[in-house]
C-alpha atoms as a PDB file:
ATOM      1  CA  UNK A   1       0.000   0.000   0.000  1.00  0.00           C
ATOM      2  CA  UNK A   2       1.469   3.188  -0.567  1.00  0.00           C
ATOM      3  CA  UNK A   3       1.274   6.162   1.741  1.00  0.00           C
ATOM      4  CA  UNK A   4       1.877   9.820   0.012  1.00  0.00           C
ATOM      5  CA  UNK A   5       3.064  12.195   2.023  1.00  0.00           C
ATOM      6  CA  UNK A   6       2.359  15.673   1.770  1.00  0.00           C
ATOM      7  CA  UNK A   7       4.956  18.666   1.128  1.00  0.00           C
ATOM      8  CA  UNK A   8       6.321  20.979   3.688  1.00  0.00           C
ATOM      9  CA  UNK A   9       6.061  24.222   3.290  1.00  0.00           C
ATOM     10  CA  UNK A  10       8.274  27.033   3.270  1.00  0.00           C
ATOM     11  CA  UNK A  11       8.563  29.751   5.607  1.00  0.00           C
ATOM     12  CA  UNK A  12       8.454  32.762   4.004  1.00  0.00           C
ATOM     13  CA  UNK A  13       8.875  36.601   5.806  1.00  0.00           C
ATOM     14  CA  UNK A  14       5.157  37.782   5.562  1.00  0.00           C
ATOM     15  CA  UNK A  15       4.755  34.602   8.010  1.00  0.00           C
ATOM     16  CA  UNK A  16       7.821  35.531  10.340  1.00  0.00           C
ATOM     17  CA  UNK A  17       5.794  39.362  10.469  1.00  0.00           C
ATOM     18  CA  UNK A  18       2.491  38.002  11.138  1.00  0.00           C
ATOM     19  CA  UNK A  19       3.798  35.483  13.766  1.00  0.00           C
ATOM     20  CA  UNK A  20       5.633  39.143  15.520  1.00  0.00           C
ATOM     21  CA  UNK A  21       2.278  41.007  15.252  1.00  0.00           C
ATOM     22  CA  UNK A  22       0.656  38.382  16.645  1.00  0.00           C
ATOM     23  CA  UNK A  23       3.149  38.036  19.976  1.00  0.00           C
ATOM     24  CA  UNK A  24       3.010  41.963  20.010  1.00  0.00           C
ATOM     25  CA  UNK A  25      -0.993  41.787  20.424  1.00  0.00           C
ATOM     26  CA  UNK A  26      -1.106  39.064  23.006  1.00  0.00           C
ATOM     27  CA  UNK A  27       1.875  40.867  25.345  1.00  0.00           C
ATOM     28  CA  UNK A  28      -0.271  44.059  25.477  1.00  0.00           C
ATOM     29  CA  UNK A  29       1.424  47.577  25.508  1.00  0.00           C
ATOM     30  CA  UNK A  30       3.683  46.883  28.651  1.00  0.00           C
ATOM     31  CA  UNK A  31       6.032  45.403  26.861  1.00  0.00           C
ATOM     32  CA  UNK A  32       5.942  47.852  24.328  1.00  0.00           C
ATOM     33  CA  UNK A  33       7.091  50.816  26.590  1.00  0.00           C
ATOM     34  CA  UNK A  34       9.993  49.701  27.904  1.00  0.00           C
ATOM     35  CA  UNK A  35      12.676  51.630  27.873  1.00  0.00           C
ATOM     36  CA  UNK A  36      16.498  50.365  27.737  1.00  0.00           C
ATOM     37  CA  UNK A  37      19.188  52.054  30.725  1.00  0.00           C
ATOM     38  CA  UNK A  38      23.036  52.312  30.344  1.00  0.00           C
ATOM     39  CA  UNK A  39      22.863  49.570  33.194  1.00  0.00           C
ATOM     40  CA  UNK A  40      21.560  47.518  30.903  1.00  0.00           C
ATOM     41  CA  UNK A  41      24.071  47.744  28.314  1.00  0.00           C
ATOM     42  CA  UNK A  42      26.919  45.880  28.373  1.00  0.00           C
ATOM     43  CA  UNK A  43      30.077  47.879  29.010  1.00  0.00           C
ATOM     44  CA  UNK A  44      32.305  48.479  25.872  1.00  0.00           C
ATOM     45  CA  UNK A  45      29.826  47.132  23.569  1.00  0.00           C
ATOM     46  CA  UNK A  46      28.427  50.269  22.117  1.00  0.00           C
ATOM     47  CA  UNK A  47      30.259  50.964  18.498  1.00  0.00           C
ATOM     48  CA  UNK A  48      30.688  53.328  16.039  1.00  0.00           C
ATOM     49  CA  UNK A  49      28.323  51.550  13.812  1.00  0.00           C
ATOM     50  CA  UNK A  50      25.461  51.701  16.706  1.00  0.00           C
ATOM     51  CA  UNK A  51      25.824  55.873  16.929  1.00  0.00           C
ATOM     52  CA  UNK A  52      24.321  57.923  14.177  1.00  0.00           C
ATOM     53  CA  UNK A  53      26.427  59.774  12.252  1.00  0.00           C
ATOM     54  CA  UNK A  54      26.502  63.480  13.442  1.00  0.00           C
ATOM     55  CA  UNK A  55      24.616  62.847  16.197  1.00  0.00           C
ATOM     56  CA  UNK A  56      26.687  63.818  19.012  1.00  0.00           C
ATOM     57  CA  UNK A  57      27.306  67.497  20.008  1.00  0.00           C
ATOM     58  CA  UNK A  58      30.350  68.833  21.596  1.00  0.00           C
ATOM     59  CA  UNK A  59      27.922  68.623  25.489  1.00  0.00           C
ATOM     60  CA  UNK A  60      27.769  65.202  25.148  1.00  0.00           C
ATOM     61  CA  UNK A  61      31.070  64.677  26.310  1.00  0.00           C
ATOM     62  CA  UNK A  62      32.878  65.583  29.872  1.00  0.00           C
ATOM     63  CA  UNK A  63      33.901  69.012  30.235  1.00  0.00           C
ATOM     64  CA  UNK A  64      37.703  67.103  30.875  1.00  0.00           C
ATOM     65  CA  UNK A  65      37.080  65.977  26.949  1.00  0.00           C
ATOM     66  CA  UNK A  66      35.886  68.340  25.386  1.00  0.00           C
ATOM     67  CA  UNK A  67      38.937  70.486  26.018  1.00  0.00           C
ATOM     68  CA  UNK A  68      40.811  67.608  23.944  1.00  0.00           C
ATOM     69  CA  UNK A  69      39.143  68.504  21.179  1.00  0.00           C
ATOM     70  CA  UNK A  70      41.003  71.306  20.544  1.00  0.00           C
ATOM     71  CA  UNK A  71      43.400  70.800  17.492  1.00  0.00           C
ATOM     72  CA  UNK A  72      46.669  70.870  17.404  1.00  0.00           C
ATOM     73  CA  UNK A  73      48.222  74.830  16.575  1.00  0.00           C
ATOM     74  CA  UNK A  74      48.771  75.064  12.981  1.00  0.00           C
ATOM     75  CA  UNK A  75      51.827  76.048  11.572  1.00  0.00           C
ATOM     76  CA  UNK A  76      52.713  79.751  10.767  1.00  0.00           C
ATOM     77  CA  UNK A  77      52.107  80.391   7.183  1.00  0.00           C
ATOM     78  CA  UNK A  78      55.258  82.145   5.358  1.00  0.00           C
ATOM     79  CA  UNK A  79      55.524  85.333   5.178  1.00  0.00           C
ATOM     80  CA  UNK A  80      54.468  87.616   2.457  1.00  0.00           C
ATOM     81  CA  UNK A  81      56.275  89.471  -0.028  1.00  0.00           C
ATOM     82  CA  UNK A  82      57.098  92.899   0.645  1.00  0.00           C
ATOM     83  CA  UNK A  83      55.147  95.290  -1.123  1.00  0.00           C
ATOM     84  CA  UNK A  84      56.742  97.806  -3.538  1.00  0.00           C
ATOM     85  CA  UNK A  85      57.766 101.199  -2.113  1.00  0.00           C
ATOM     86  CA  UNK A  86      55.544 103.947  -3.274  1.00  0.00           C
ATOM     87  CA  UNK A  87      55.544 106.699  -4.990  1.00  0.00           C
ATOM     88  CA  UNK A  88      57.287 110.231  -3.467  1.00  0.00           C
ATOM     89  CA  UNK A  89      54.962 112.655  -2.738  1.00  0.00           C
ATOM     90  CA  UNK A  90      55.103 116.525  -4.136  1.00  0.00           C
ATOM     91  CA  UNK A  91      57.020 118.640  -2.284  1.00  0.00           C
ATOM     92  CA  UNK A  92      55.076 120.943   0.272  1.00  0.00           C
ATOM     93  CA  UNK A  93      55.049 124.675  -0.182  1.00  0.00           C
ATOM     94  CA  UNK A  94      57.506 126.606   0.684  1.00  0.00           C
ATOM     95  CA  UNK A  95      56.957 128.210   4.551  1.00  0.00           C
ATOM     96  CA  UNK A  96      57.097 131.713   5.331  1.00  0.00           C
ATOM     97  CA  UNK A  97      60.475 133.807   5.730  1.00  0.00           C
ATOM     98  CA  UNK A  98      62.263 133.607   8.894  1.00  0.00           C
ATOM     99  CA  UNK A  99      62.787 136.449  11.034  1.00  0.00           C
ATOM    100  CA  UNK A 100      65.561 138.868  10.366  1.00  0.00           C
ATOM    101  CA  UNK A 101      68.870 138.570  12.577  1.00  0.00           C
ATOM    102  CA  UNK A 102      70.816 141.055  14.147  1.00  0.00           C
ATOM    103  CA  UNK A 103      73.114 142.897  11.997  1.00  0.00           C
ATOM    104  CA  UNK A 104      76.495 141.909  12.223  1.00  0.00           C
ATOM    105  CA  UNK A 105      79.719 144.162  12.824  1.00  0.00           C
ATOM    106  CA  UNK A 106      81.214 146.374  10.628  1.00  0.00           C
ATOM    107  CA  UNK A 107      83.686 144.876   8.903  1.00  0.00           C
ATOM    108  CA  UNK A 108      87.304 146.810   8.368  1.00  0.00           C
ATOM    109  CA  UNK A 109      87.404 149.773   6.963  1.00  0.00           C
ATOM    110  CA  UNK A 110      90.021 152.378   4.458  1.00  0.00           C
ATOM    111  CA  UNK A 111      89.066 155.200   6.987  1.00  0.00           C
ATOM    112  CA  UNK A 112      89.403 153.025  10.515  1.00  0.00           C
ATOM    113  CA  UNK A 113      92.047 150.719  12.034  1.00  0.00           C
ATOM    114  CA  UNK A 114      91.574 146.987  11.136  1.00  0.00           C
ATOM    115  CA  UNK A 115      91.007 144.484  14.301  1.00  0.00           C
ATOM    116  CA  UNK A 116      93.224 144.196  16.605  1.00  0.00           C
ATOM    117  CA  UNK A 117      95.516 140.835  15.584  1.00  0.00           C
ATOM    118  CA  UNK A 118      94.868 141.671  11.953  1.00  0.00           C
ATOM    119  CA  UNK A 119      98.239 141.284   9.452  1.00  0.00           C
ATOM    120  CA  UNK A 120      98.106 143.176   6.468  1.00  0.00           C
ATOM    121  CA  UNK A 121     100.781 142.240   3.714  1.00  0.00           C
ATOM    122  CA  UNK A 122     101.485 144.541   0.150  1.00  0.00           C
ATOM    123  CA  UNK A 123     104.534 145.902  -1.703  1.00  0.00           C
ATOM    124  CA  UNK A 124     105.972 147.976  -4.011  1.00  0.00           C
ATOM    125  CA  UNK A 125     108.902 148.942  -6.305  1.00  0.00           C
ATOM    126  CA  UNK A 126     110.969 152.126  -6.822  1.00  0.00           C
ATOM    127  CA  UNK A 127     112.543 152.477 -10.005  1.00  0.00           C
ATOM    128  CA  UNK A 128     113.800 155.501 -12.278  1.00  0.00           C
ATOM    129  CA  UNK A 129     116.685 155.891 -14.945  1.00  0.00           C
ATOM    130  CA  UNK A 130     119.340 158.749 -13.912  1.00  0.00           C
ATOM    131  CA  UNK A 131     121.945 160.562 -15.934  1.00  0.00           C
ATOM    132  CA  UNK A 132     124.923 160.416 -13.200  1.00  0.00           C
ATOM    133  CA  UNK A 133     125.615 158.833  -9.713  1.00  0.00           C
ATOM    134  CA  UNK A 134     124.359 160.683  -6.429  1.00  0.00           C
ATOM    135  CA  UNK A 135     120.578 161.520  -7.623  1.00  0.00           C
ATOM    136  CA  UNK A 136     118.133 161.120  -4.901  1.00  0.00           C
ATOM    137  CA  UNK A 137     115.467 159.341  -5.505  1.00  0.00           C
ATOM    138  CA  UNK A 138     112.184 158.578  -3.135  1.00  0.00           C
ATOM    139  CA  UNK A 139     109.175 156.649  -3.626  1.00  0.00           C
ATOM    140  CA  UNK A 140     105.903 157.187  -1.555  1.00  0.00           C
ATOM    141  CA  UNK A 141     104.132 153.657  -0.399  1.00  0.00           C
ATOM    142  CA  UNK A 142     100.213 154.384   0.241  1.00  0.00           C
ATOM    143  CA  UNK A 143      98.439 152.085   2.330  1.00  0.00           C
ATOM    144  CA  UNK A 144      94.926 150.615   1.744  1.00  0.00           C
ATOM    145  CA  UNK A 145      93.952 151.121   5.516  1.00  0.00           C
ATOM    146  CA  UNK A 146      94.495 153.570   8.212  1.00  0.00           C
ATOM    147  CA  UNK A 147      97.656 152.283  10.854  1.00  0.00           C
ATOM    148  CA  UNK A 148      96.553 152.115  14.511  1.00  0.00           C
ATOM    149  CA  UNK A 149      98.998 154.423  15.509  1.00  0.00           C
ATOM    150  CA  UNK A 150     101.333 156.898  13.229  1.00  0.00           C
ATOM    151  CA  UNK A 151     103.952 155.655  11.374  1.00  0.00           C
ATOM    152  CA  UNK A 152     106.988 156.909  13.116  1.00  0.00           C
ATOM    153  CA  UNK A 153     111.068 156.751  12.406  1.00  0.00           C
ATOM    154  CA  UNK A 154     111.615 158.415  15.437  1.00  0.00           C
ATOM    155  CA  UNK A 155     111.074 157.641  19.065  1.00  0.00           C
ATOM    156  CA  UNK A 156     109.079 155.201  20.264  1.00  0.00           C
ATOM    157  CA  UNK A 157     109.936 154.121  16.219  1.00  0.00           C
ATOM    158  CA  UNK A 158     107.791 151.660  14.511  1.00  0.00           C
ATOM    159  CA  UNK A 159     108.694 151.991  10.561  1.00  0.00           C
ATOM    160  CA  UNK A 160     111.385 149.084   9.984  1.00  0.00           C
ATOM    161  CA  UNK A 161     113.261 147.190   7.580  1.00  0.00           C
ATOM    162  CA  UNK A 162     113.008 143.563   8.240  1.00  0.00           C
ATOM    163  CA  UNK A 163     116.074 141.039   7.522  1.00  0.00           C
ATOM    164  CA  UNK A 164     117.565 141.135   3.929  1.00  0.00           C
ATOM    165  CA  UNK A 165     121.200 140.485   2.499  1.00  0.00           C
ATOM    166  CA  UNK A 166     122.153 144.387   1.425  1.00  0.00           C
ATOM    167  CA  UNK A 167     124.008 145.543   4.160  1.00  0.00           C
ATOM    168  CA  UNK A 168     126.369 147.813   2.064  1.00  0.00           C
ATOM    169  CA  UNK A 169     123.291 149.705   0.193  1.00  0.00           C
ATOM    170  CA  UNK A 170     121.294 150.205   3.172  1.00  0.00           C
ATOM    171  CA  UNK A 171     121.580 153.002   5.629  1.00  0.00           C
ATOM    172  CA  UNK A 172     122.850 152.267   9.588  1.00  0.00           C
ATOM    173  CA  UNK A 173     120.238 151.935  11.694  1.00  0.00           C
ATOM    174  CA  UNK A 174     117.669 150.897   9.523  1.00  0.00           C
ATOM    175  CA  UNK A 175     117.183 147.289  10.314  1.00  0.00           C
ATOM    176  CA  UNK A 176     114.951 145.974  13.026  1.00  0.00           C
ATOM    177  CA  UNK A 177     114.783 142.182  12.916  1.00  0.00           C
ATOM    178  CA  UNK A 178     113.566 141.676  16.353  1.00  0.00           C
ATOM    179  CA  UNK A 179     110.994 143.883  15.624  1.00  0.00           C
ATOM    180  CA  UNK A 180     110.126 142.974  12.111  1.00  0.00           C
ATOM    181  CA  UNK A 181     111.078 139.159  12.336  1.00  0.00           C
ATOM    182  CA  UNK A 182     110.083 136.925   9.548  1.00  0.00           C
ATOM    183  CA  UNK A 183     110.961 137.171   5.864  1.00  0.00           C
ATOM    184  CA  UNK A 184     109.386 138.805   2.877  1.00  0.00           C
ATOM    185  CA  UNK A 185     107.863 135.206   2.295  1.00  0.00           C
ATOM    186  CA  UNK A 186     106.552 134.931   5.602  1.00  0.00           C
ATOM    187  CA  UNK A 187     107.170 138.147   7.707  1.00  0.00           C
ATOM    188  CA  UNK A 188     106.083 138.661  11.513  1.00  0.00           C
ATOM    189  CA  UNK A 189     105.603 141.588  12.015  1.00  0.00           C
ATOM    190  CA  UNK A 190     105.158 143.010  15.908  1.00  0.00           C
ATOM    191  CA  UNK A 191     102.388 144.674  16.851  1.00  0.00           C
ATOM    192  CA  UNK A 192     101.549 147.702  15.938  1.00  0.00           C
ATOM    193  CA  UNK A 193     105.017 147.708  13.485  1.00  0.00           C
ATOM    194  CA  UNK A 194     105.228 148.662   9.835  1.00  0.00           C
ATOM    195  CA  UNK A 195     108.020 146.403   8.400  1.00  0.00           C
ATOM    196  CA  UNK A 196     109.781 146.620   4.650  1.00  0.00           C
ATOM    197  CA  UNK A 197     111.512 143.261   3.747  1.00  0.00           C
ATOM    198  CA  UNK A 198     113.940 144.193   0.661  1.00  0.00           C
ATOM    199  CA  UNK A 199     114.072 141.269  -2.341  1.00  0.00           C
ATOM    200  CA  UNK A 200     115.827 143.279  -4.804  1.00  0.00           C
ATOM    201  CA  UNK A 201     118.127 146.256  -4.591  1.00  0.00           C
ATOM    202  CA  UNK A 202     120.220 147.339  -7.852  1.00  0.00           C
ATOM    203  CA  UNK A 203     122.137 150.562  -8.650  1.00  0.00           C
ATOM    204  CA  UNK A 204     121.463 152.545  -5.651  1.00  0.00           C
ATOM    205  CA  UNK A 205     122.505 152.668  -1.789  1.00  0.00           C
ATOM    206  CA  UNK A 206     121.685 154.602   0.928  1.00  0.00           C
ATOM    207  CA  UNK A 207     118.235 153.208   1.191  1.00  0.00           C
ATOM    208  CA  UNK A 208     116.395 154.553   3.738  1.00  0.00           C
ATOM    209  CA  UNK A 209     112.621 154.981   5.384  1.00  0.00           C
ATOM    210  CA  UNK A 210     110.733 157.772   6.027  1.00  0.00           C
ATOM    211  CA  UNK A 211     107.219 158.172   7.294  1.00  0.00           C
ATOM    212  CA  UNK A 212     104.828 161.184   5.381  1.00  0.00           C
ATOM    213  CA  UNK A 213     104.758 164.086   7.876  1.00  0.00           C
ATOM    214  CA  UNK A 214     109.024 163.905   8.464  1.00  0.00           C
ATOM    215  CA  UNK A 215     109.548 164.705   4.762  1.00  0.00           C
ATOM    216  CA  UNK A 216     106.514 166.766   4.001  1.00  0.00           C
ATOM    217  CA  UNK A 217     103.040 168.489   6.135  1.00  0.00           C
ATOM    218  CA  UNK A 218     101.485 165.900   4.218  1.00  0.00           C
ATOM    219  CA  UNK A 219      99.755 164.155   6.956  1.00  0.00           C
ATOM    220  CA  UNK A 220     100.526 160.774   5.726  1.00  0.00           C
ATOM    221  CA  UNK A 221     102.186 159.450   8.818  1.00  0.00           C
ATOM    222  CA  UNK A 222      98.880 156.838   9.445  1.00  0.00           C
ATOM    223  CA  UNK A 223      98.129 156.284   5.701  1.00  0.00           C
ATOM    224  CA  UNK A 224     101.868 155.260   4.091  1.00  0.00           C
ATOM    225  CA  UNK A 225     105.837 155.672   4.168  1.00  0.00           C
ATOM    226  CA  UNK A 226     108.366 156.844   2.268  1.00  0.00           C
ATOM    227  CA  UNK A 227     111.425 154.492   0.414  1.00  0.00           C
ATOM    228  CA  UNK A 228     114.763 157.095  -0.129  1.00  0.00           C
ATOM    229  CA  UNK A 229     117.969 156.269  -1.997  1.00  0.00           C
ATOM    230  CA  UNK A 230     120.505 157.650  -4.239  1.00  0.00           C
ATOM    231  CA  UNK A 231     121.798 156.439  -7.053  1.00  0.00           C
ATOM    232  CA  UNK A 232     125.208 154.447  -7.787  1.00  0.00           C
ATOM    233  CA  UNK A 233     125.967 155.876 -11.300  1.00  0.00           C
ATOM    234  CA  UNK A 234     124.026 156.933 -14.376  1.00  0.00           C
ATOM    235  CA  UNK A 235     121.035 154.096 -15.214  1.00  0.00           C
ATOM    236  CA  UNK A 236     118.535 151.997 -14.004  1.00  0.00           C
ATOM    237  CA  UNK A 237     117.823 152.629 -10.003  1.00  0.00           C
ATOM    238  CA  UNK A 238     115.832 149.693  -8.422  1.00  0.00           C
ATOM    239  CA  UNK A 239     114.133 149.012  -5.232  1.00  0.00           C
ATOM    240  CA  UNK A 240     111.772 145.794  -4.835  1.00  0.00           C
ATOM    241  CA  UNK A 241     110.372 145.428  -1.217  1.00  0.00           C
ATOM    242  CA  UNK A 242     106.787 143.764   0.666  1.00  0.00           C
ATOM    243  CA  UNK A 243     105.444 145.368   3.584  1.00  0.00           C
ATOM    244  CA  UNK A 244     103.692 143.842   6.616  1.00  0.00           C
ATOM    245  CA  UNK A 245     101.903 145.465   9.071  1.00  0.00           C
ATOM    246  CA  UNK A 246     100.360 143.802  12.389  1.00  0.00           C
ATOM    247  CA  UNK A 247      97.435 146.360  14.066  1.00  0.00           C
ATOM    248  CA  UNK A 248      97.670 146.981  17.660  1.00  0.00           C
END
């Protein structure tokens, strides 16, 4: 005899749902309402996979953590390139005048002693042809400033030849070279001294100084001197000379 069996059948998902509905209806809503605690859960079994993604907020985690989260300082960024230097600006008007200063001194004058400590250099040259030997022959030196004190060959004197090398042309008592120290290239005068340094002497001896008001009224004893000589022979007569004068 033969027995046929029947087929099983297959479980399929709208039964698994139906068989939860049905469990759901008989447990009532007790069951339902429960809620799950941390105590409940076992520890360290909570993943990244069971959190939803950008759920949690910075409160979520103890105030010890959250200052954690701070990142790390970033590094300095380079610096930038210098910018170009710009343009000059137009120059700002011109201010106002300045006050006026004081007037200075006067400064030396023709018709006035110069400063005291003032050295005053010039020269001259006496020269003139003669027909025989024995001709006298002066020559007046002006000056382009009034001396401090008259130009004087006698006592207290102060109108001297300085050093030179014609001793046998050149009148005794002539030559001061303490007073009139130096040399026609660099005299030193004293103060208050008018001094004659000779650099050429030819065809006449006897040479001599004078100041204006011995050989003439002239009134030229503060204002120039006199150069005398006579001549040799017939000819040429020549006197070269600088004159240095120091004011007192």
């Amino acid at each position: 005899m033969f027995h046929v069996s029947q087929p099983l059948r297959r479980i399929r998902p709208v039964h698994v749902v139906a068989a939860g509905a049905l469990v759901l209806a008989t447990t009532g809503g007790a069951t339902a309402a429960a809620v799950i605690t941390g105590s409940q859960i076992q520890d360290n079994s909570v993943t990244t996979k069971d959190i939803k993604n950008g759920s949690l907020l910075v409160k979520d985690f103890k105030r010890s953590e959250q200052s954690k989260l701070t990142g790390a300082t970033g590094a300095t960024g380079a610096t930038g390139a210098t910018g170009a230097t710009g343009a000059t600006g137009a120059t700002g008007p011109q201010g106002p005048a300045g006050t006026t200063g004081p007037q200075g001194p006067a400064g030396a004058s023709a018709f006035t002693p110069p400063p005291a400590g003032t050295v005053i250099k010039g020269g001259g040259v006496l020269n003139a042809n003669t027909s025989a030997a024995g001709v006298a022959i002066r020559d007046y030196a002006p000056l382009p400033f009034t001396t401090s004190t008259p130009l004087r060959i006698t006592a207290p004197r102060n109108l001297w030849l300085g050093a030179h090398t014609f001793a046998a042309d050149v009148r005794a008592g002539e030559t001061n070279t303490t007073a009139c120290a130096g040399t026609a290239s660099a005299p030193n005068p004293a103060p208050g001294t008018m001094c004659v340094y000779l650099t050429e002497v030819g065809n006449i001896s006897d040479v001599a100084l004078f100041d204006g008001v011995d050989v003439g009224a002239d009134g030229g004893d503060r204002n120039g001197f006199y150069v005398w000589g006579t001549s040799d022979a017939a000819g040429a007569m020549l006197v070269r000379y600088v004159w240095a004068y120091e004011a007192s």
